[in-house]
Protein backbone atom coordinates (compact mmCIF):
# COMPACT_ATOMS: atom_id res chain seq x y z
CA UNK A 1 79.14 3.62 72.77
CA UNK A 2 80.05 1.54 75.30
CA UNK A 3 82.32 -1.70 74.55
CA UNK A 4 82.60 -4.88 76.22
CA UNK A 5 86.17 -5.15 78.32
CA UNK A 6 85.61 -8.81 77.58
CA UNK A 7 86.06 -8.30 73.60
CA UNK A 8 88.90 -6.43 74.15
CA UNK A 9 92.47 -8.66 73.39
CA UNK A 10 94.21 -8.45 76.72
CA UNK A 11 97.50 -6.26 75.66
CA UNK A 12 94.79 -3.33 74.29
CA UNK A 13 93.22 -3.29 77.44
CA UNK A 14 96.25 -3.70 79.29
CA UNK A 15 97.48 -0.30 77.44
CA UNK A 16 94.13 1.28 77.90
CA UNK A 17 94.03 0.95 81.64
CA UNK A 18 97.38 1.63 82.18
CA UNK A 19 96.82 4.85 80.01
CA UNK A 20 93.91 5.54 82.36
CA UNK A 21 95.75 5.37 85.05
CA UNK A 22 98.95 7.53 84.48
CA UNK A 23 96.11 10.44 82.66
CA UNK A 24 97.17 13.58 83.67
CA UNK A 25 94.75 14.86 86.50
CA UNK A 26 94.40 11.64 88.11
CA UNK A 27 94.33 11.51 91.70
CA UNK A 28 94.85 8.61 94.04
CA UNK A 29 95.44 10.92 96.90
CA UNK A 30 98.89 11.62 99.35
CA UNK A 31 100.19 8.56 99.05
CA UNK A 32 101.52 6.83 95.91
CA UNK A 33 99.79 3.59 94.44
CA UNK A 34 102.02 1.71 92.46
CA UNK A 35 101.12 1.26 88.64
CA UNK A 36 100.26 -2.39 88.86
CA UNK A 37 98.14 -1.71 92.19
CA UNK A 38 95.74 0.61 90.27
CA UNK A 39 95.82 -1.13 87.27
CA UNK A 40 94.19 -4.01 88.89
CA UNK A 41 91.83 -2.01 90.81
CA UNK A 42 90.46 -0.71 87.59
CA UNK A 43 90.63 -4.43 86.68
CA UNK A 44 88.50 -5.18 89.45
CA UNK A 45 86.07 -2.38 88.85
CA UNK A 46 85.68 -3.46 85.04
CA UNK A 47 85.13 -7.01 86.15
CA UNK A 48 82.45 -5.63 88.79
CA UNK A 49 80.39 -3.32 86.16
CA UNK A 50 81.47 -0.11 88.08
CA UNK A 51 83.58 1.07 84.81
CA UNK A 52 82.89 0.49 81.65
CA UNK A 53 84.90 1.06 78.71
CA UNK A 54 83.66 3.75 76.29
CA UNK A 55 84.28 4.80 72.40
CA UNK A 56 83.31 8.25 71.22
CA UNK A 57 82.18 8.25 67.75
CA UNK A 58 82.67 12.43 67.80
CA UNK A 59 86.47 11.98 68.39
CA UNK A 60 87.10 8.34 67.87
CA UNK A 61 88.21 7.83 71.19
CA UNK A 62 88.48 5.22 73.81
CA UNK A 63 88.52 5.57 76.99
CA UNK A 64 87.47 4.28 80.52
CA UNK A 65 84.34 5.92 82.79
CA UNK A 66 82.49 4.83 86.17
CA UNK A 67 79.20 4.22 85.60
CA UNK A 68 78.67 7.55 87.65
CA UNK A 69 80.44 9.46 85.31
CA UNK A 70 78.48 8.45 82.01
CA UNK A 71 75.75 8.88 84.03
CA UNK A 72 76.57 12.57 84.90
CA UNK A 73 77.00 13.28 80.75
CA UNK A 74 73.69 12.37 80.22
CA UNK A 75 74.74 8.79 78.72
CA UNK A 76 73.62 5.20 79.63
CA UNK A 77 76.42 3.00 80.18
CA UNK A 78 74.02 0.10 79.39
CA UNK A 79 73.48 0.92 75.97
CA UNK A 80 75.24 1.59 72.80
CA UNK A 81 74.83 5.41 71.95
């Protein structure tokens, strides 16, 4: 189900990106981004409707996708379900 970033108070969804960003498997390439640097670009991106911030009512998990990714699963990142 996908959840508004705006309805989110501002330390959980300073903990959620920051979790995004240090995930294991996460890629930014040879050279190292510094945390705040790709915090804010997933800022940006949320701000932009290009990631969109996700709960899974299977696991009860949160999490953030591109739009491109939801898309790929088969899931609308539009709606709620």
């Amino acid at each position: 189900m996908h959840v508004p970033w705006q309805e989110i108070p501002a330390e959980t969804l300073d903990n959620l990106i920051e979790e995004f960003v240090t995930r294991d498997g996460t890629d930014y390439g040879e050279t190292e981004i510094p945390l705040t640097t790709r915090v804010e670009q997933v800022r940006r991106q949320l701000r932009r409707g290009e990631a969109v911030v996700w709960f899974d009512e299977t696991t009860e998990s949160v999490s953030i996708f591109s739009r491109r990714q939801l898309q790929e699963m088969g899931l609308s990142p539009d709606s709620d379900g």
